[in-house]
Protein backbone atom coordinates (compact mmCIF):
# COMPACT_ATOMS: atom_id res chain seq x y z
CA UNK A 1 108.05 102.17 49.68
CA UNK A 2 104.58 100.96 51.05
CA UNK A 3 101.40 102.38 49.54
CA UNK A 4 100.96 104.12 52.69
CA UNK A 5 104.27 106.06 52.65
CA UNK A 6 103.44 106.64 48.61
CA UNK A 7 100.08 108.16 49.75
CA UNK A 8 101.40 110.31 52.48
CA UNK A 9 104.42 111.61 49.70
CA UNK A 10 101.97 112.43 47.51
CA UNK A 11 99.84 114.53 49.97
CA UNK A 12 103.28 116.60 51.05
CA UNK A 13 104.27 116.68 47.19
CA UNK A 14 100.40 118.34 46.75
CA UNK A 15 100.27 120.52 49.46
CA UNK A 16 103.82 121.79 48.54
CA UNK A 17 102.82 122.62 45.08
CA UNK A 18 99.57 124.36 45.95
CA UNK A 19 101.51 126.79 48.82
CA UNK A 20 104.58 127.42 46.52
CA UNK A 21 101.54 128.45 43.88
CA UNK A 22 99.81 130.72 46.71
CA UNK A 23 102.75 132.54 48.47
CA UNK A 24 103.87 132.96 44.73
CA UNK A 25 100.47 135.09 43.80
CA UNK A 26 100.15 136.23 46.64
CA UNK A 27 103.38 137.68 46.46
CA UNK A 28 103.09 139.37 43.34
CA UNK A 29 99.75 140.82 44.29
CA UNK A 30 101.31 142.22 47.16
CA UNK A 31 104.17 143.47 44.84
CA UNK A 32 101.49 145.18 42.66
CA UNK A 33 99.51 146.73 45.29
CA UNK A 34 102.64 148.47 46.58
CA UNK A 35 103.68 149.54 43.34
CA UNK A 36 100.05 151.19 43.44
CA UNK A 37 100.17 153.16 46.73
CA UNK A 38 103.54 154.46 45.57
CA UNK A 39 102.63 155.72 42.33
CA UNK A 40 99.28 157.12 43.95
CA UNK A 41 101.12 159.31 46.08
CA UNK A 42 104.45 160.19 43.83
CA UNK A 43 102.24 160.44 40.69
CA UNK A 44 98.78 161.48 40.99
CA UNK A 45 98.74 164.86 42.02
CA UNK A 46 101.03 165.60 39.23
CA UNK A 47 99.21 163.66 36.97
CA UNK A 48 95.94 165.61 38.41
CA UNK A 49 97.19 169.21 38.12
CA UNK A 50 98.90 168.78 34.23
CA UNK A 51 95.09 167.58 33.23
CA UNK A 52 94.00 170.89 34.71
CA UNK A 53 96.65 172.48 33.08
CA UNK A 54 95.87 171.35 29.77
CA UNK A 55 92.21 171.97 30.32
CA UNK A 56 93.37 175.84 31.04
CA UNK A 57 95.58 176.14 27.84
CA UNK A 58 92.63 174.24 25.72
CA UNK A 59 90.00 176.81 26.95
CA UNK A 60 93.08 179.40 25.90
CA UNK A 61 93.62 178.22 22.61
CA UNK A 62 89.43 178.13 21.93
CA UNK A 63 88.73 181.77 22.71
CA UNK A 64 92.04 182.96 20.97
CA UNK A 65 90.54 181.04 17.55
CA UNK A 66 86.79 182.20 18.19
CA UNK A 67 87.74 185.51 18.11
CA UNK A 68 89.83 184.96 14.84
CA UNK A 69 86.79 183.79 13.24
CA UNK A 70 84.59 186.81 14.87
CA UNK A 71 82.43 183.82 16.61
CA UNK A 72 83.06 185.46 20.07
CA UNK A 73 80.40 186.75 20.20
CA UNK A 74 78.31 183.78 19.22
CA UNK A 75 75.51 182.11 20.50
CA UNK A 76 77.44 178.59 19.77
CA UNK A 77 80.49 179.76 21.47
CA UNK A 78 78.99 180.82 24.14
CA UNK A 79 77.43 177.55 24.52
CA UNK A 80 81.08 175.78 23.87
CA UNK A 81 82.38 178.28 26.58
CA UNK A 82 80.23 177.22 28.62
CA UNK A 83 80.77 173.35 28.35
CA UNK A 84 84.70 173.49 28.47
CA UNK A 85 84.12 175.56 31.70
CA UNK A 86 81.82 173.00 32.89
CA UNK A 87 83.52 170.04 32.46
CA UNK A 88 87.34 171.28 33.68
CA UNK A 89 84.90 172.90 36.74
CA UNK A 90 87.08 176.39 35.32
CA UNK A 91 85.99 180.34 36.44
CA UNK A 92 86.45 182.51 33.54
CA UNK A 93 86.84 186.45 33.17
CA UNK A 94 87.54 188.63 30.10
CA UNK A 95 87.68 192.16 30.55
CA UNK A 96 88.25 194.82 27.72
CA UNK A 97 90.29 197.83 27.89
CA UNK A 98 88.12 199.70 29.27
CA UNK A 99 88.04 197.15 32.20
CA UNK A 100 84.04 196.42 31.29
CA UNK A 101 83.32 192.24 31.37
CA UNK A 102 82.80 190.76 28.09
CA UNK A 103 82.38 186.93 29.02
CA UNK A 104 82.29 185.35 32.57
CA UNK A 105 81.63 181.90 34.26
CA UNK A 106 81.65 181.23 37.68
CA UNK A 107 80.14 182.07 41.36
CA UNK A 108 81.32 185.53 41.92
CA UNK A 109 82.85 187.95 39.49
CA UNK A 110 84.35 190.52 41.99
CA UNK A 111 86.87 187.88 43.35
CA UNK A 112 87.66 186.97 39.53
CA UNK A 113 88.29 191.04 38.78
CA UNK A 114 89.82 191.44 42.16
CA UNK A 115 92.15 189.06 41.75
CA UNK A 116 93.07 189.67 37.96
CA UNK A 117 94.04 193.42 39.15
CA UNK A 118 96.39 192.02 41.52
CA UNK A 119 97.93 190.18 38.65
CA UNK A 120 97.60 192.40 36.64
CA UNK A 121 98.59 195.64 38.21
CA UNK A 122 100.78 193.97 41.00
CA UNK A 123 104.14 195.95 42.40
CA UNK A 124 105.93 193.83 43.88
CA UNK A 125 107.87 191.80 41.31
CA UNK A 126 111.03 189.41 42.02
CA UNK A 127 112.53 190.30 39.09
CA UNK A 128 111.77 193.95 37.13
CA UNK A 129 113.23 192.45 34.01
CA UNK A 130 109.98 190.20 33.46
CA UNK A 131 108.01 193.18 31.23
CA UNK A 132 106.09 191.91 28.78
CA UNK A 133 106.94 192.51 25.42
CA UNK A 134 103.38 193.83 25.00
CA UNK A 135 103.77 196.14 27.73
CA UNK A 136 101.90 193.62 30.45
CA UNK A 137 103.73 192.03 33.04
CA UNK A 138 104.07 188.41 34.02
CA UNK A 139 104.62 188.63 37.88
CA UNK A 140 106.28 185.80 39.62
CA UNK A 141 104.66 187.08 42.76
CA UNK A 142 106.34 186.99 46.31
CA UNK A 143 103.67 184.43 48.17
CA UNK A 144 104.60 180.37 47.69
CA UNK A 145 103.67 179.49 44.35
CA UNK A 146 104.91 177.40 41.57
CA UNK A 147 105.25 179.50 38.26
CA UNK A 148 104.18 176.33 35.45
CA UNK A 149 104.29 177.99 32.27
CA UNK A 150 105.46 181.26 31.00
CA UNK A 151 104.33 182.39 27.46
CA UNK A 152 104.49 185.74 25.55
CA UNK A 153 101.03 186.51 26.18
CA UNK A 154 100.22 184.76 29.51
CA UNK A 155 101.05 183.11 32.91
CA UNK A 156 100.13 179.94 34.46
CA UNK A 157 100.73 179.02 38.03
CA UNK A 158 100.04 177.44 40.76
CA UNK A 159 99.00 179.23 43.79
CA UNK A 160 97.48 178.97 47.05
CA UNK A 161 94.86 181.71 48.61
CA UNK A 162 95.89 182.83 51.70
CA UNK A 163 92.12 183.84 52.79
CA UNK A 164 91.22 180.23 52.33
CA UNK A 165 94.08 178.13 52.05
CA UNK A 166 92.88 176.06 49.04
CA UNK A 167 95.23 175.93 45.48
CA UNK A 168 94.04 177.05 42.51
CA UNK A 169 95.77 176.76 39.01
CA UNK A 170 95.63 180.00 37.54
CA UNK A 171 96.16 181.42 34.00
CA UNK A 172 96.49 185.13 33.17
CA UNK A 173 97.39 187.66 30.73
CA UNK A 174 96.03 188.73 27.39
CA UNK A 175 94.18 188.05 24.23
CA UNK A 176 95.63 188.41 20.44
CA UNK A 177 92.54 190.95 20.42
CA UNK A 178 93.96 192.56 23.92
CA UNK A 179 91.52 191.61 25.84
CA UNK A 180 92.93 190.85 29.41
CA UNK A 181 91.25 187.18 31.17
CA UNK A 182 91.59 184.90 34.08
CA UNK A 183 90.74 181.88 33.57
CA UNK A 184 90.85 179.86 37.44
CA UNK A 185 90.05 176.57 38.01
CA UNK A 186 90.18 175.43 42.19
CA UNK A 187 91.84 171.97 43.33
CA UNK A 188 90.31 169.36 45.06
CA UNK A 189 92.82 168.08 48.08
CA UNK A 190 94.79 166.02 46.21
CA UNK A 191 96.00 165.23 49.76
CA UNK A 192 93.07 163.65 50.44
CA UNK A 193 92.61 162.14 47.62
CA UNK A 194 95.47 160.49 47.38
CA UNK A 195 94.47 159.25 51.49
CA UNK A 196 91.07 158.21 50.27
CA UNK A 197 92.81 156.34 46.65
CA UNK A 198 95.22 154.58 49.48
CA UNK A 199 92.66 153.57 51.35
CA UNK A 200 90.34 152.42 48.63
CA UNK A 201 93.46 150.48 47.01
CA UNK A 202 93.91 148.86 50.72
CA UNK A 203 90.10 147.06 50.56
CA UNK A 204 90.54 146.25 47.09
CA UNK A 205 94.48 144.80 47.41
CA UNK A 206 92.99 142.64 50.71
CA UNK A 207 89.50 141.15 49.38
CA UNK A 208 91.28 141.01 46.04
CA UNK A 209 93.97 139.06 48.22
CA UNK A 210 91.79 136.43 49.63
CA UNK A 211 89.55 136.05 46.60
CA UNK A 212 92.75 134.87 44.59
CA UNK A 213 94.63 132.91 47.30
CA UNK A 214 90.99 131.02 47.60
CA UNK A 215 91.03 130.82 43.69
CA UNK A 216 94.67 129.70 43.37
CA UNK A 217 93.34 126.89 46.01
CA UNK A 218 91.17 125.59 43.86
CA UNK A 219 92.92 126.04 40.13
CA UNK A 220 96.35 124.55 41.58
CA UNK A 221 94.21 121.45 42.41
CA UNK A 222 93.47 121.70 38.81
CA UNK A 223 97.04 121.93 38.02
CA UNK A 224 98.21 118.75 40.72
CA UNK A 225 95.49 116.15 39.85
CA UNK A 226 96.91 115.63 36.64
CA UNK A 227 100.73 115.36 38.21
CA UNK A 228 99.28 113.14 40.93
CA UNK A 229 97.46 110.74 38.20
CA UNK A 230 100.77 111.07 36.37
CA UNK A 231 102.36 109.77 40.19
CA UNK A 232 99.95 106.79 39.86
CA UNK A 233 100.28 105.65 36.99
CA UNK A 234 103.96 105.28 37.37
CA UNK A 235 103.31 104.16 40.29
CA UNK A 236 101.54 101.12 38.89
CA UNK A 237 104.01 100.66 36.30
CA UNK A 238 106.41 99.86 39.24
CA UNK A 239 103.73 97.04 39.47
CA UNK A 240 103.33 95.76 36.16
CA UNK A 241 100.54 97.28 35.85
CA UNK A 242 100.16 98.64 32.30
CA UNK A 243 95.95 99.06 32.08
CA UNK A 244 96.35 102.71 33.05
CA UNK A 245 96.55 105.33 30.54
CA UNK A 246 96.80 109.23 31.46
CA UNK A 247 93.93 111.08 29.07
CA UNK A 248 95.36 114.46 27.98
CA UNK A 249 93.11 117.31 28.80
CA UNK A 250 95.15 120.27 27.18
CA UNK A 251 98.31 120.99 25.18
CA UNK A 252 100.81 121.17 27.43
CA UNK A 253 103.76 120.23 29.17
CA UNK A 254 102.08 118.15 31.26
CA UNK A 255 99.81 116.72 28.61
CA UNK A 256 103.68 115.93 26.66
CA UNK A 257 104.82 114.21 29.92
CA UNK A 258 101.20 112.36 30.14
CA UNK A 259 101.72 110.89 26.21
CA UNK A 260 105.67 110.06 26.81
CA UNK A 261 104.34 107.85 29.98
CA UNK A 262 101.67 106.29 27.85
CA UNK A 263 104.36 105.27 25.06
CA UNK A 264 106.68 104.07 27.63
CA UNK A 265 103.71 102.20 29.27
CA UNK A 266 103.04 100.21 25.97
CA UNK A 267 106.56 100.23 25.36
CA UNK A 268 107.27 97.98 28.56
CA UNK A 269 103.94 96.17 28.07
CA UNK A 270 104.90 94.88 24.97
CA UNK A 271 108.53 93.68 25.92
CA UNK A 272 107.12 92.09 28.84
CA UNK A 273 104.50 90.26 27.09
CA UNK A 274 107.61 89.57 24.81
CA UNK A 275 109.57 88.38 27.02
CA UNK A 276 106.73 86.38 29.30
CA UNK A 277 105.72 84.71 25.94
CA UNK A 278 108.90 83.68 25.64
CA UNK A 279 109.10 82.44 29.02
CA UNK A 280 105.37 80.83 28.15
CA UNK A 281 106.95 78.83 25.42
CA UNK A 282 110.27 77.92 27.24
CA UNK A 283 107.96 75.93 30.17
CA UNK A 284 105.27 74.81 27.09
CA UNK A 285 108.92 73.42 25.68
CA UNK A 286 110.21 71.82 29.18
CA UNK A 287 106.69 70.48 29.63
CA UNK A 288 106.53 68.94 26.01
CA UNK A 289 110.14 67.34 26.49
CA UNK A 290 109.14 65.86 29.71
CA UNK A 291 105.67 64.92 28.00
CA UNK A 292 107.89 63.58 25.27
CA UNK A 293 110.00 61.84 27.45
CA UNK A 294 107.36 60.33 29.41
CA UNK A 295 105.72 59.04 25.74
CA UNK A 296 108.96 57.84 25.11
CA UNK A 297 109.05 55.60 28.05
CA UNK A 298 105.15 54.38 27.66
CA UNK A 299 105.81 53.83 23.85
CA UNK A 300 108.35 51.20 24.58
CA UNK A 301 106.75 50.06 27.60
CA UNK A 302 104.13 49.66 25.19
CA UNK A 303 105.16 48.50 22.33
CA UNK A 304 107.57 46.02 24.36
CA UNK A 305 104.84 44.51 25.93
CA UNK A 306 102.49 44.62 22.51
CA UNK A 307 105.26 42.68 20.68
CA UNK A 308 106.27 40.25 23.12
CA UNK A 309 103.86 38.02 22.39
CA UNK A 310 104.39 37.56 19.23
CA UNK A 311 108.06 37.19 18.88
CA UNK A 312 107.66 34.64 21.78
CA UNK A 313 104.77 32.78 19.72
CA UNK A 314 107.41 33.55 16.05
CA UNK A 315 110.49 32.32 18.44
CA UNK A 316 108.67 29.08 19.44
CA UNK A 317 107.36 28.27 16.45
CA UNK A 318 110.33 28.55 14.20
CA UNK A 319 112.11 26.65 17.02
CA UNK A 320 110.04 23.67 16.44
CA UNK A 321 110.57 23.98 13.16
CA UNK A 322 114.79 24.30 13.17
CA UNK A 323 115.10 21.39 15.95
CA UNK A 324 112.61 19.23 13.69
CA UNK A 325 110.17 18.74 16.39
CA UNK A 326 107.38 17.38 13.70
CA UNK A 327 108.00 16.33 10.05
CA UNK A 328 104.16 16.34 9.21
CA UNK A 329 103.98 18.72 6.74
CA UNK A 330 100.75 19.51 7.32
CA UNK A 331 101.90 20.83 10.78
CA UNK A 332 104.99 21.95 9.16
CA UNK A 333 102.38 24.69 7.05
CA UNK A 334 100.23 25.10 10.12
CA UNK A 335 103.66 26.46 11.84
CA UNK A 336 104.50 28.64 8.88
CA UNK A 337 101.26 30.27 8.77
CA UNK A 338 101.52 31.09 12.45
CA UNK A 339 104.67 32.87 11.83
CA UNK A 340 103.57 34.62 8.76
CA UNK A 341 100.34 35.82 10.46
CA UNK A 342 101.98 36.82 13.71
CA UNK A 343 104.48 38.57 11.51
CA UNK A 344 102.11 40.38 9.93
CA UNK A 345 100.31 41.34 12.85
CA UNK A 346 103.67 42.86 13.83
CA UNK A 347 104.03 44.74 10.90
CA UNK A 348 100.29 46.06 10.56
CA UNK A 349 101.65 47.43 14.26
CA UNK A 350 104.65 49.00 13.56
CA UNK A 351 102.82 51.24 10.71
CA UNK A 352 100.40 52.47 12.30
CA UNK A 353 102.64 53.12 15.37
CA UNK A 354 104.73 55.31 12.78
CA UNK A 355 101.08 57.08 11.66
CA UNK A 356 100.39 58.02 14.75
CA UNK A 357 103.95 59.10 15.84
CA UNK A 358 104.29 61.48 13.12
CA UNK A 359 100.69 62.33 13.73
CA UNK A 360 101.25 63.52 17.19
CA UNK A 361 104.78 65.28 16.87
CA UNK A 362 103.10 67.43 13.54
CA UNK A 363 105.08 65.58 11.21
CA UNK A 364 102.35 64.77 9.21
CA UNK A 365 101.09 67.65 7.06
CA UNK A 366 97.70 68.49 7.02
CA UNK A 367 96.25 69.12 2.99
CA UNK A 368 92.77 71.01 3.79
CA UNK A 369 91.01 70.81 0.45
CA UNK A 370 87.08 70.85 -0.75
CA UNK A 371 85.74 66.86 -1.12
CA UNK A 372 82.55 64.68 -1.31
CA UNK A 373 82.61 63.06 1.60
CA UNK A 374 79.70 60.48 0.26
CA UNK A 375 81.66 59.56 -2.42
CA UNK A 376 84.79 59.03 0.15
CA UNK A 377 82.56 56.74 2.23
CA UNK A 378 80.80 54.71 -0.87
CA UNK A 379 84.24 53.82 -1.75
CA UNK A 380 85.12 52.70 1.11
CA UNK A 381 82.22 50.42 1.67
CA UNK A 382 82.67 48.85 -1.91
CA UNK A 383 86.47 47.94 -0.67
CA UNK A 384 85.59 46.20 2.48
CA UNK A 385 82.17 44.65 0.74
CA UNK A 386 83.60 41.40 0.91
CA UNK A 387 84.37 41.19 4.30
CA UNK A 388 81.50 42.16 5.67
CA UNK A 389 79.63 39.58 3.31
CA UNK A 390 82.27 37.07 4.98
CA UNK A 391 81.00 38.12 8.34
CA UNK A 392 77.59 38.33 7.34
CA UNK A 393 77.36 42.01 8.09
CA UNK A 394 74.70 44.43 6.55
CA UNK A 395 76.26 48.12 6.16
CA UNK A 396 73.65 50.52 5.30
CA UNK A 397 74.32 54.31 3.99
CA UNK A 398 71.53 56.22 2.66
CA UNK A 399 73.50 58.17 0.06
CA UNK A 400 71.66 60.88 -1.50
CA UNK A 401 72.92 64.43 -2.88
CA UNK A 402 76.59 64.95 -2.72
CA UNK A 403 77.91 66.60 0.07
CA UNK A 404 81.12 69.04 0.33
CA UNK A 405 83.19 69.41 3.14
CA UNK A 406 86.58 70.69 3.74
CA UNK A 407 89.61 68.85 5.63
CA UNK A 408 92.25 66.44 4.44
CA UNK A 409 90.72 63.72 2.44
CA UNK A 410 93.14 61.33 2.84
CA UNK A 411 93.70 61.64 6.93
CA UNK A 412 89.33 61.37 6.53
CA UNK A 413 89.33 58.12 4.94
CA UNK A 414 91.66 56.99 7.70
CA UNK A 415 89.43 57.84 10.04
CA UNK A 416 86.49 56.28 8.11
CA UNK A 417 88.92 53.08 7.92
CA UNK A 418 89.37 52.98 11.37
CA UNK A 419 85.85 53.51 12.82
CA UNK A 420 84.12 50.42 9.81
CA UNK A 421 87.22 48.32 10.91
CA UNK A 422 86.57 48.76 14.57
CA UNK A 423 82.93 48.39 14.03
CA UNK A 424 83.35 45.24 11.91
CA UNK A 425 85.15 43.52 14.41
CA UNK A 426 82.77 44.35 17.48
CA UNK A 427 79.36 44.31 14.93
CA UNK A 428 77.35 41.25 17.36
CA UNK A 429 73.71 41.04 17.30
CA UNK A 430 71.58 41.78 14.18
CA UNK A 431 75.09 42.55 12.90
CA UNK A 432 73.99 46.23 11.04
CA UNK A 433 76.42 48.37 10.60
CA UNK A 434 74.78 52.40 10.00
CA UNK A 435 76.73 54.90 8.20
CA UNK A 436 75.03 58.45 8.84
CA UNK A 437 75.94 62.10 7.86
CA UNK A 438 73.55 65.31 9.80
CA UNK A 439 74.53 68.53 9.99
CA UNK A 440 75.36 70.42 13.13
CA UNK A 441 72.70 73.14 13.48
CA UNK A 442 74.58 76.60 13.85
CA UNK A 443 77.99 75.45 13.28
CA UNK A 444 78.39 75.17 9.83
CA UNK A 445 79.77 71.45 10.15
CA UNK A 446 78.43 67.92 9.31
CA UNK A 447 78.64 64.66 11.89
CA UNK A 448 79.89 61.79 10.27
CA UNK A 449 78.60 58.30 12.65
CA UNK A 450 79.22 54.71 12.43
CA UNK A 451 76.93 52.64 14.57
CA UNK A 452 77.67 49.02 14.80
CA UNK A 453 74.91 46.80 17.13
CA UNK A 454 76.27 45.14 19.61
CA UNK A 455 76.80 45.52 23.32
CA UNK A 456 77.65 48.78 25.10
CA UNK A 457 81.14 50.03 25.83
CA UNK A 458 81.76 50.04 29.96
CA UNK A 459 81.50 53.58 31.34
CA UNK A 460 84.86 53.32 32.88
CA UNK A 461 86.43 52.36 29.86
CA UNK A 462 84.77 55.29 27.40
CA UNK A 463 87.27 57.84 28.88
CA UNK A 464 90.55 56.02 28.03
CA UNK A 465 89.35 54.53 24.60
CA UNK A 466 91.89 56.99 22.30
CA UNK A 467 94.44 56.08 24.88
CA UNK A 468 97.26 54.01 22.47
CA UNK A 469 97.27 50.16 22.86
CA UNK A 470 93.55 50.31 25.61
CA UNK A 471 91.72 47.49 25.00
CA UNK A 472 88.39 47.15 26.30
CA UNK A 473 88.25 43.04 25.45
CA UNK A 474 91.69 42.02 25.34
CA UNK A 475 91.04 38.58 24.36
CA UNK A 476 88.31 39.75 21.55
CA UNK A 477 91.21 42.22 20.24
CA UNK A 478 93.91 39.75 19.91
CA UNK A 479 91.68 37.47 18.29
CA UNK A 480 91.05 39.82 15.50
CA UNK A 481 94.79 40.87 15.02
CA UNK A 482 93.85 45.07 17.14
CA UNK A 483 96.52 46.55 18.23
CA UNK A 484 95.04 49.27 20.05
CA UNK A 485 96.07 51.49 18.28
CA UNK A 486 93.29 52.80 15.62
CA UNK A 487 91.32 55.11 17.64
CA UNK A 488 94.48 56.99 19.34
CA UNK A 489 95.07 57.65 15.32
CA UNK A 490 91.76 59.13 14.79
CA UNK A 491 91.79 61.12 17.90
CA UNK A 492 95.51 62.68 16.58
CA UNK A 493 93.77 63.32 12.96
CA UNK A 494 91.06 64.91 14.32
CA UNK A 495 93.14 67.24 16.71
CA UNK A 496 95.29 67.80 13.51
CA UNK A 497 92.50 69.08 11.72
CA UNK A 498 90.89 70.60 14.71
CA UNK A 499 87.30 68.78 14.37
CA UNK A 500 85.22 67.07 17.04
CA UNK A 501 85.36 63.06 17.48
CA UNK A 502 83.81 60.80 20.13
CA UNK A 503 81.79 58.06 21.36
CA UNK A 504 77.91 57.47 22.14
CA UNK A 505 76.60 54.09 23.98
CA UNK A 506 72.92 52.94 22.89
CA UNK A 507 70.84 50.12 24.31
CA UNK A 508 71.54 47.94 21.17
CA UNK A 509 75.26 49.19 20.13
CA UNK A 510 77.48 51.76 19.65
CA UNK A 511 78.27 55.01 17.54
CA UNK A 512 81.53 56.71 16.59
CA UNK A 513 81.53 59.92 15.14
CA UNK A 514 83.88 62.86 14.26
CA UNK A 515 82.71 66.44 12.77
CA UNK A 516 84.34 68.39 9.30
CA UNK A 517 83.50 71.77 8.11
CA UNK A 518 80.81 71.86 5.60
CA UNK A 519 81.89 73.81 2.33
């Protein structure tokens, strides 16, 4: 798939998510609000008249008990009366016996006694059997009304005046003391009510509608970034691309999906750095078998051509000598001692070849230990003192305080062998030969120089100078018995011990130097 078809999937996959999340809320809100209107109108007006009802039977049951406890009369009852009455929005009338008002409430008494005669003292009953078992009747009168509750001692309906046409809840009868009361309490329209809850219900269910369809916008983008980031990482994991990790943001599902991508993301890393490290050391093996193959074919292109001189010079020579060619024996030595020497030469040759073959295939352990490297190079100096006295060569070494260092002391002295040798045999001029030891500011390593006067090595030849079997002056290095070898030794020593070696070209001679940690 092309990153633009990815892009375009993941806007459809988006936009998907966030309507499914919409027409889902959406839906339910419009679920709810139904569920609303329909228990507004089945509900309410039921609901509304039993809270009147109770209100009525509570106002009952209060004047019933303050005339047990002869607070009727009461100042505080009165004042209780009159808060019941004013809350439940109730008319009240008690009458006595004698028909004379003892307590009322309300706008005008005259409809209250009016209409607690007809109760009262009404003729027309649907049933003659309803007496009262205190000799007052509870009429179920003949004009629409709903008869709620039916007690010994009173009445409670529902009825609606004719005069006016509104409802009223109604409760009559008598007091445990005999008093007769109505106690009336008007209802609203619960018609219009219920129009006016409908309506109300219909602004709220549509702003309450758009508010959360715009707010389920804007949290489902909170609920897709983290899928889409999900999408992209995978997405560069397709790639190889492991730097991308999701960053959990919760405890969640998605936040478990986000840490089981970022396992399997450093899962798959790792086996592919595995597995191209492997690959990296299958080509660093093909390229080091060529390599070796290729130093297989120089070292006996090499060496062939190093030791064909001398076998031809050993083969002539101790031809001479088997056919009888002279009988001088002074020539007869001089013969010998070309053979021996060229012999030797061959030998010296083959050694180091085998130093610096084991040297450059790892062979050769490395022994990194703690030594006095001025000592090392004093003792040197003593060995070879006679030959430089033979050449009439002055080494100098300003020895003072010891100095530690750490490396293999054995491969060092090697290298110290090589660089006096080489300087030895290319010391012209005043014929000094300086031995110096500095430190390396900042490194924590000492540089170990051998300066020999003489002239300058060429600038074209300073770059292949390790190379095995260069020679800068061929005919100067075959007088002297070099093989070419030596520095391609010190170069492999000083890789083996991973120190710092090279050359430096002055007006009157030349320096070799190498570097060892200082202990």
């Amino acid at each position: 798939m092309s990153r633009h078809n990815s892009d375009s999937a993941k806007r459809e996959y988006r936009h998907s998510i966030s309507r499914q999340f919409a027409a889902i809320f959406i839906a339910v809100i419009a679920v709810a609000m139904g569920l609303l209107f329909l228990a507004n109108n089945l509900l309410l007006k039921r609901f509304y008249t039993e809270n009147k009802q109770r209100a009525i039977v509570s106002a009952y049951n209060s004047i019933n008990a303050a005339e047990k406890e002869n607070a009727f009369d009461t100042e505080e009852f009165d004042a209780q009366l009159l808060h019941i009455c004013e809350k439940y929005s109730l008319d009240l009338l008690i009458m006595d016996t004698n028909s004379q008002m003892i307590k009322f409430t309300g706008k005008d008494a005259n409809i209250l006694k009016m209409r607690l005669w007809e109760r009262i003292f009404a003729q027309d009953y649907a049933d003659d059997s309803n007496e009262s078992q205190i000799g007052l009747p509870r009429p179920i009168p003949k004009d629409p009304e709903e008869l709620l509750q039916s007690e010994e001692n009173y009445g409670l309906s529902l009825t609606k005046d004719n005069r006016t046409g509104d409802e009223y809840l109604e409760m009559w009868g008598t007091l445990e003391s005999g008093n007769i009361f109505l106690i009336r309490s008007a209802m609203e329209s619960i018609e219009n009510n219920v129009a006016i809850t409908n309506r109300f219900l219909l602004y709220v269910s549509i702003f309450v509608t758009l508010f959360c369809a715009i707010l389920i916008m804007v949290l489902s983008k909170g609920i897709t970034r983290p899928i889409l980031k999900l999408a992209e990482i995978s997405d560069r994991m397709t790639k190889l691309d492991f730097d991308a990790k999701y960053e959990p943001s919760g405890h969640n599902e998605i936040t478990l999906l986000g840490n089981n991508i970022n396992k399997l993301s450093e899962s798959l890393e790792s086996n592919i750095s595995e597995l191209k490290s492997a690959n990296a050391r299958l080509r660093k093996d093909l390229e080091e078998k060529t390599e070796i193959d290729q130093m297989r074919k120089e070292f006996l292109s090499n060496v062939s051509h190093e030791l064909k001189t001398p076998i031809a010079l050993i083969q002539g020579y101790a031809e001479g000598l088997s056919e009888g060619i002279i009988d001088d024996p002074e020539n007869m030595k001089y013969y010998c001692n070309v053979i021996s020497d060229e012999a030797g030469k061959m030998n010296e040759m083959v050694k180091k070849l085998l130093t610096l073959n084991e040297l450059e295939f790892g062979a050769d352990t490395v022994n990194i230990e703690r030594f006095n490297i001025v000592d090392l190079i004093k003792g040197h100096i003593q060995t070879t003192e006679i030959l430089t006295k033979q050449n009439g060569i002055t080494v100098r070494f300003p020895a003072g305080e010891p100095i530690y260092v750490w490396g293999d002391e054995f491969m060092t002295e090697e290298v110290i062998t090589n660089y006096l040798s080489n300087a030895m045999n290319h010391c012209d001029n005043e014929k000094n030969i300086d031995i110096r030891i500095e430190d390396v500011p900042e490194s924590g390593k000492v540089k170990i120089s051998v300066f020999n006067t003489g002239e300058p090595i060429p600038e074209e030849s300073i770059s292949h100078l390790w190379e095995k079997f260069y020679k800068v002056d061929k005919a100067r290095t075959r007088a002297y018995g070099g093989s070419g070898v030596g520095l391609s030794i010190v170069a492999a020593i000083c890789k083996s011990m991973n120190q710092e070696y090279g050359v430096e070209n002055f007006d009157n001679g030349v320096a070799f130097y190498f570097t060892l940690d200082k202990a």
